[in-house]
Each structure stands twice: as C-alpha cells, then as structure tokens.
N, C-alpha and C. Protein backbone atom coordinates (compact mmCIF):
# COMPACT_ATOMS: atom_id res chain seq x y z
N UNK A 1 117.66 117.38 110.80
CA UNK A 1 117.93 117.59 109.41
C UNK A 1 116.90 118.58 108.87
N UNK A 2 117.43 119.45 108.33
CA UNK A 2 116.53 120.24 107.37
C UNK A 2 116.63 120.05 106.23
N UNK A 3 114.87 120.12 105.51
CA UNK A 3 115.03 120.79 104.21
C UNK A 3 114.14 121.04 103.91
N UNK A 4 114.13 121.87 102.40
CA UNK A 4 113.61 123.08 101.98
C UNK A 4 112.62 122.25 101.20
N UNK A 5 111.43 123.70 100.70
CA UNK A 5 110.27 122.58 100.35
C UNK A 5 110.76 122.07 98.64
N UNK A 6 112.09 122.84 97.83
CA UNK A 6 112.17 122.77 96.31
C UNK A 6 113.26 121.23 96.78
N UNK A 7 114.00 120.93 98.05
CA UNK A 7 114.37 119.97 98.01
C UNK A 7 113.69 118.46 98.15
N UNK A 8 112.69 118.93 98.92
CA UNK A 8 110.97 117.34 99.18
C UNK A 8 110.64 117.43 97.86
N UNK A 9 110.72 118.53 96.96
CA UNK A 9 110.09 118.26 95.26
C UNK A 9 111.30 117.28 94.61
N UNK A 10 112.01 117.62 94.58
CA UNK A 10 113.44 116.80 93.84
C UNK A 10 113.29 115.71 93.86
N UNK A 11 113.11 115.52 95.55
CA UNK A 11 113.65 114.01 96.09
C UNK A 11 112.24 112.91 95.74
N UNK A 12 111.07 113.66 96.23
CA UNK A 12 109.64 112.72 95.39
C UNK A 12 109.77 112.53 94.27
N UNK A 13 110.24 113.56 93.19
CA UNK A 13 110.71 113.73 91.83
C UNK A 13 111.71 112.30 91.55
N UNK A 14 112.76 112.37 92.31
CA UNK A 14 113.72 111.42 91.91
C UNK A 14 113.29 109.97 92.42
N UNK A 15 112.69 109.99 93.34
CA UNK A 15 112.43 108.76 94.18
C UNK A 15 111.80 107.55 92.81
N UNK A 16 110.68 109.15 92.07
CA UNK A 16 109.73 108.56 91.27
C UNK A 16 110.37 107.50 89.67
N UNK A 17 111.35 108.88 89.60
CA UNK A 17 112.32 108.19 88.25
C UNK A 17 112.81 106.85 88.87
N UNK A 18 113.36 106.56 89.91
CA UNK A 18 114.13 105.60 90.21
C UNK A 18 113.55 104.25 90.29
N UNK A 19 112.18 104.79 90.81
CA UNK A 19 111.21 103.41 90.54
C UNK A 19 110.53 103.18 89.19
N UNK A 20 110.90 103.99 87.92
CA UNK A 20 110.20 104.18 87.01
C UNK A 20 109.28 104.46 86.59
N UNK A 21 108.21 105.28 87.46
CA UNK A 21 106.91 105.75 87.35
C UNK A 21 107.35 107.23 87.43
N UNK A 22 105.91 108.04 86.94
CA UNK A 22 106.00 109.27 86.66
C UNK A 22 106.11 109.99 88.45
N UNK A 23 106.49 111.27 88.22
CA UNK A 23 106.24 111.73 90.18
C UNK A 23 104.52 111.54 90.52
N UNK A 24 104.22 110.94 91.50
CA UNK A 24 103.13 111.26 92.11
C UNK A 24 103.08 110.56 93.72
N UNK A 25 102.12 110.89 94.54
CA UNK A 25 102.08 110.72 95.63
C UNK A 25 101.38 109.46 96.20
N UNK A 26 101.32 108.38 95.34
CA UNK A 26 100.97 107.14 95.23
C UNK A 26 101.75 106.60 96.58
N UNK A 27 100.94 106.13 97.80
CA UNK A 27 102.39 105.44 98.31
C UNK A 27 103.14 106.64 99.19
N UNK A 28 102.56 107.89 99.18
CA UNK A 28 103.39 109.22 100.25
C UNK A 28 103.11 108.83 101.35
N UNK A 29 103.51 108.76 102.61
CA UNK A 29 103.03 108.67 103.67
C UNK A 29 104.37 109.39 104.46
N UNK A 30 103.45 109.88 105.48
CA UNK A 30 104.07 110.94 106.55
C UNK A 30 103.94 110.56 108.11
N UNK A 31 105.23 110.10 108.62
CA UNK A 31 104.85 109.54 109.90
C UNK A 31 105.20 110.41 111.10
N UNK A 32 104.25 110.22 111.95
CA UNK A 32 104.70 111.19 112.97
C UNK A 32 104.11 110.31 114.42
N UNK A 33 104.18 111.31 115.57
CA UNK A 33 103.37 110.96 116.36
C UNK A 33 103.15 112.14 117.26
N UNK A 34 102.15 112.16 118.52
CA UNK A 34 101.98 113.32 119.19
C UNK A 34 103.43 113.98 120.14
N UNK A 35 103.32 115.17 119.78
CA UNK A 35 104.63 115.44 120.76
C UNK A 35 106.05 115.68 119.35
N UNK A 36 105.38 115.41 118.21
CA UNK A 36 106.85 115.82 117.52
C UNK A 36 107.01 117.13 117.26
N UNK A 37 108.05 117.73 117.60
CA UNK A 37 108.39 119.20 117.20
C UNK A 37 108.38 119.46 115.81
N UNK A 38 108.96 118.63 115.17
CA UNK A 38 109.89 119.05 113.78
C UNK A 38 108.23 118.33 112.47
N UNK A 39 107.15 118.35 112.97
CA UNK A 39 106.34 117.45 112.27
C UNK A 39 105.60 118.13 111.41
N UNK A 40 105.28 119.81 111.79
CA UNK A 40 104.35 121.41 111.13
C UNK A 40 105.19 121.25 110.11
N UNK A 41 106.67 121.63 110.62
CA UNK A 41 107.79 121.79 109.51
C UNK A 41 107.91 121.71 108.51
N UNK A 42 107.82 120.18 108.35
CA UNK A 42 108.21 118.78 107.51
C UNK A 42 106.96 119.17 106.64
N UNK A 43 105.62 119.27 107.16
CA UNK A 43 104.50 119.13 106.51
C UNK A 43 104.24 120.49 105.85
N UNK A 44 104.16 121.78 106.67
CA UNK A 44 104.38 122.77 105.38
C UNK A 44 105.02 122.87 104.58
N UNK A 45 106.35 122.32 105.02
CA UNK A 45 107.45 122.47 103.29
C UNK A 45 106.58 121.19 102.34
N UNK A 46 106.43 120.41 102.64
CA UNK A 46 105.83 119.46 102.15
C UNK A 46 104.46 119.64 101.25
N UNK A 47 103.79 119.99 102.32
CA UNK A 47 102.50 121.17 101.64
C UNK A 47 102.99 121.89 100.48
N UNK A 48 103.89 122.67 100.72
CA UNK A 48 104.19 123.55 99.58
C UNK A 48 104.18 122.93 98.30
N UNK A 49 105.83 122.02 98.67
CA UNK A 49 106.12 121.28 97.44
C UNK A 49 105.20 120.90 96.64
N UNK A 50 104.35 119.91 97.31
CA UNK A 50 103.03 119.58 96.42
C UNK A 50 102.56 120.35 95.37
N UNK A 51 102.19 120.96 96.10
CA UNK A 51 101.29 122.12 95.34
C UNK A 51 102.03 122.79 94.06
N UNK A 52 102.70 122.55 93.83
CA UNK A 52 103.62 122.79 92.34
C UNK A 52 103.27 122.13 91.37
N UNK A 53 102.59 120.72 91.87
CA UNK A 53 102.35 119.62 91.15
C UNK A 53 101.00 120.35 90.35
N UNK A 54 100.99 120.12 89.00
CA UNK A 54 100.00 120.64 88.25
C UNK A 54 98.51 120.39 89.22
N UNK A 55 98.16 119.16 88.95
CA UNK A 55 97.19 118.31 90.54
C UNK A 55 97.97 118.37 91.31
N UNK A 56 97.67 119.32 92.47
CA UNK A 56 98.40 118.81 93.72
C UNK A 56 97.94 117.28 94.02
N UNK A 57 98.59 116.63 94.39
CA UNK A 57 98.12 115.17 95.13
C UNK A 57 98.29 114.91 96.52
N UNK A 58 98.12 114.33 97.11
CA UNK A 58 97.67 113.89 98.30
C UNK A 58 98.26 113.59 99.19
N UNK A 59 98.87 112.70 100.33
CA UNK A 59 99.46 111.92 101.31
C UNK A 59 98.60 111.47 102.51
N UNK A 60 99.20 110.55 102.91
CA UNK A 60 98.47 109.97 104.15
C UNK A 60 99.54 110.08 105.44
N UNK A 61 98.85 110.44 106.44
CA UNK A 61 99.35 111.15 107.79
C UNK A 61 99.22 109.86 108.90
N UNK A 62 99.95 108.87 108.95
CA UNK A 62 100.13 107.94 110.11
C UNK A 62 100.53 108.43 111.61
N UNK A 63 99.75 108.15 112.28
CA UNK A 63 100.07 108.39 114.07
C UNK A 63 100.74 106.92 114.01
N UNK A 64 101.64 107.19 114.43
CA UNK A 64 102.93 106.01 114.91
C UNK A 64 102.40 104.80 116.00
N UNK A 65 102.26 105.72 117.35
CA UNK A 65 101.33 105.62 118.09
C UNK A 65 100.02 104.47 118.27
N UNK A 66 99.24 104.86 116.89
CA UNK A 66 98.30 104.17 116.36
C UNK A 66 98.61 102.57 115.68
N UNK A 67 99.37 102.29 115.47
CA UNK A 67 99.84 101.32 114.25
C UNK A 67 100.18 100.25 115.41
N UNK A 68 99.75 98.78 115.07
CA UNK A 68 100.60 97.87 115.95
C UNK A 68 102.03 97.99 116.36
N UNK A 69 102.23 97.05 117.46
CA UNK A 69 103.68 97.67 117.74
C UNK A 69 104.91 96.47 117.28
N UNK A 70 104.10 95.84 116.16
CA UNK A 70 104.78 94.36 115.13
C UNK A 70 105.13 95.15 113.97
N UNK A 71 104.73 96.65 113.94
CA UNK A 71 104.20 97.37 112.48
C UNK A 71 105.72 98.06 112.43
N UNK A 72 106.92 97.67 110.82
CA UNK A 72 108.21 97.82 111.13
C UNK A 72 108.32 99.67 111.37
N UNK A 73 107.20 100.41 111.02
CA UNK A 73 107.49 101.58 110.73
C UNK A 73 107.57 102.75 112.04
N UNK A 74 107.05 101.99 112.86
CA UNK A 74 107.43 102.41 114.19
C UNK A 74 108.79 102.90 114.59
N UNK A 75 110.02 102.03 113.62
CA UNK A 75 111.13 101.91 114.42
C UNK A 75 111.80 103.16 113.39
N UNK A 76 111.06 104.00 112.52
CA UNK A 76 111.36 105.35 112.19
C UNK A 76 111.22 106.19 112.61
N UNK A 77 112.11 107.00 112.80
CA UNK A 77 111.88 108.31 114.06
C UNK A 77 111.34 109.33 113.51
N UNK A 78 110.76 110.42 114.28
CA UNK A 78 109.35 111.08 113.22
C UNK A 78 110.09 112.66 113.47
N UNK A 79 109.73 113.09 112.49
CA UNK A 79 108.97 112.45 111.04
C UNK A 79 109.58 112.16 110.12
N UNK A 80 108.73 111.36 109.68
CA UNK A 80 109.61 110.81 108.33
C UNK A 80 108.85 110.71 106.99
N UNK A 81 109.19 110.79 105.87
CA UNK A 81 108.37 110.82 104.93
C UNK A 81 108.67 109.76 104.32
N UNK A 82 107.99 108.90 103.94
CA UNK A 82 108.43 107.56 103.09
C UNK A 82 107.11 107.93 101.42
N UNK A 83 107.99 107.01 100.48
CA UNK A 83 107.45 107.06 98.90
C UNK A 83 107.76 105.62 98.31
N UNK A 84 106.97 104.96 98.24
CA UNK A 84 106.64 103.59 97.98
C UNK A 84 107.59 102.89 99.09
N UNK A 85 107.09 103.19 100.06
CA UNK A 85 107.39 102.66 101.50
C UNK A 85 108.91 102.64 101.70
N UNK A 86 109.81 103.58 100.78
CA UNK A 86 110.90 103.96 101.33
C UNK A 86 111.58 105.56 102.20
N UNK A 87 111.70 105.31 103.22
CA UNK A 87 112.24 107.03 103.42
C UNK A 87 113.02 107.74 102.45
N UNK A 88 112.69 108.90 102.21
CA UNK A 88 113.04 109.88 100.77
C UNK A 88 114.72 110.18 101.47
N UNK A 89 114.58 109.87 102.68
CA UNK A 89 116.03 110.86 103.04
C UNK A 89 117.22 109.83 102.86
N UNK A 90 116.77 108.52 102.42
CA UNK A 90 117.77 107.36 102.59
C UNK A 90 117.81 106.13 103.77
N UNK A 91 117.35 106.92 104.64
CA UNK A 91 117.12 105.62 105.95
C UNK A 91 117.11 104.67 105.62
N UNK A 92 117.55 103.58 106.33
CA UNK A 92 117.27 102.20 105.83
C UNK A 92 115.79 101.63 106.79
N UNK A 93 115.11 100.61 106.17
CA UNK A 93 114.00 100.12 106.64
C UNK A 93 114.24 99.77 108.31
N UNK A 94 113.90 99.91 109.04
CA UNK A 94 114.02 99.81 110.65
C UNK A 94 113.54 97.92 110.32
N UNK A 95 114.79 97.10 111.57
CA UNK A 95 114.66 95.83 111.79
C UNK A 95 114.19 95.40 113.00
N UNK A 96 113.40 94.25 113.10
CA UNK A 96 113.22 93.99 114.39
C UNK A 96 114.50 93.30 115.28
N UNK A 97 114.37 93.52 116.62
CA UNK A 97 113.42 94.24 117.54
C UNK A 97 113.82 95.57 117.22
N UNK A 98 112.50 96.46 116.77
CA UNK A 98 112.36 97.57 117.13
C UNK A 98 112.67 98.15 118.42
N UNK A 99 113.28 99.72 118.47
CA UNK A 99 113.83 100.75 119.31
C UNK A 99 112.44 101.19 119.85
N UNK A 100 112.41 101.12 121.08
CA UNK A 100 110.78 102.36 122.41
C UNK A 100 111.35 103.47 121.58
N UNK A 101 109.98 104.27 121.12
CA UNK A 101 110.23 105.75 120.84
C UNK A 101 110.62 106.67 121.89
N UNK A 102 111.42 107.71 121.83
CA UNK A 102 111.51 108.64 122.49
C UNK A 102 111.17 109.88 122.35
C-alpha cells in the first residue's frame, strides 16, 4: 500500500477528530523490524507530514523484534503506523495466537 505524505497528515488529522482531541502525536508509534523494505518510505513521508505541524511532534520507533512475543503488536505486519494504539490504515488489532513474522 502506498501513501503520500499529505495523505499520513489527513489520516493523523482525522484519527485525532475521531477521538476528540486536537491532531498531535501523543500515542504515534511506528512499527517495524530489521529487514523491512517499505519502512525509509513510510517514515520519510511521515517525516514530512509532521513537519507541517506548526511544532513538529514526535513518534516512537518500535523494533518488533524487541517487544515480547505475548506483546499483541507483533501480529502487525511492518510497517505500520498506529495513533492511540490504533493502525491509521484501518487494520484491525491482531488476535492471539499471533502469526511468525515473515
């Protein structure tokens, strides 16, 4: 899946209305792990977007890898961007038993 960095602004944008708080990166997190192709991508458009933000704000960069393997976020395939611990693209929350990454 692609997308563009004015579409990662929208969707943080909308994510934010939907939960009723203003946009910010409270809660951004970016999951990946070693070996993902599509992970620069994701994160320069991402990069970009930000940076529109009067304060750019922040995110936190999870190694998949790293995280217990009880931890549900594993069973998201990378990368993925989640905003108050939901994926922006719609995914639904991964159930156990979790899927071996590939």
């Amino acid at each position: 899946m692609s997308i563009t960095r004015a579409g990662l602004l929208v969707m943080i944008g909308g994510l934010a209305a939907c939960a009723g708080r203003p946009p910010s990166t409270e809660g951004l997190v970016l999951l990946t792990r070693d070996g993902c192709v599509n992970t620069e991508t994701l994160r320069a458009n991402l990069d970009e977007a930000l940076a529109s933000f009067p304060q750019p704000p922040t995110y936190e960069v999870i190694d998949l890898d790293a995280v217990a393997a009880s931890d549900v976020r594993r069973g998201y395939p990378t990368p993925t961007l989640l905003y108050a611990s939901r994926d922006v693209f719609g995914m639904p929350a991964p159930q156990p038993p979790l899927p071996e990454p590939t």
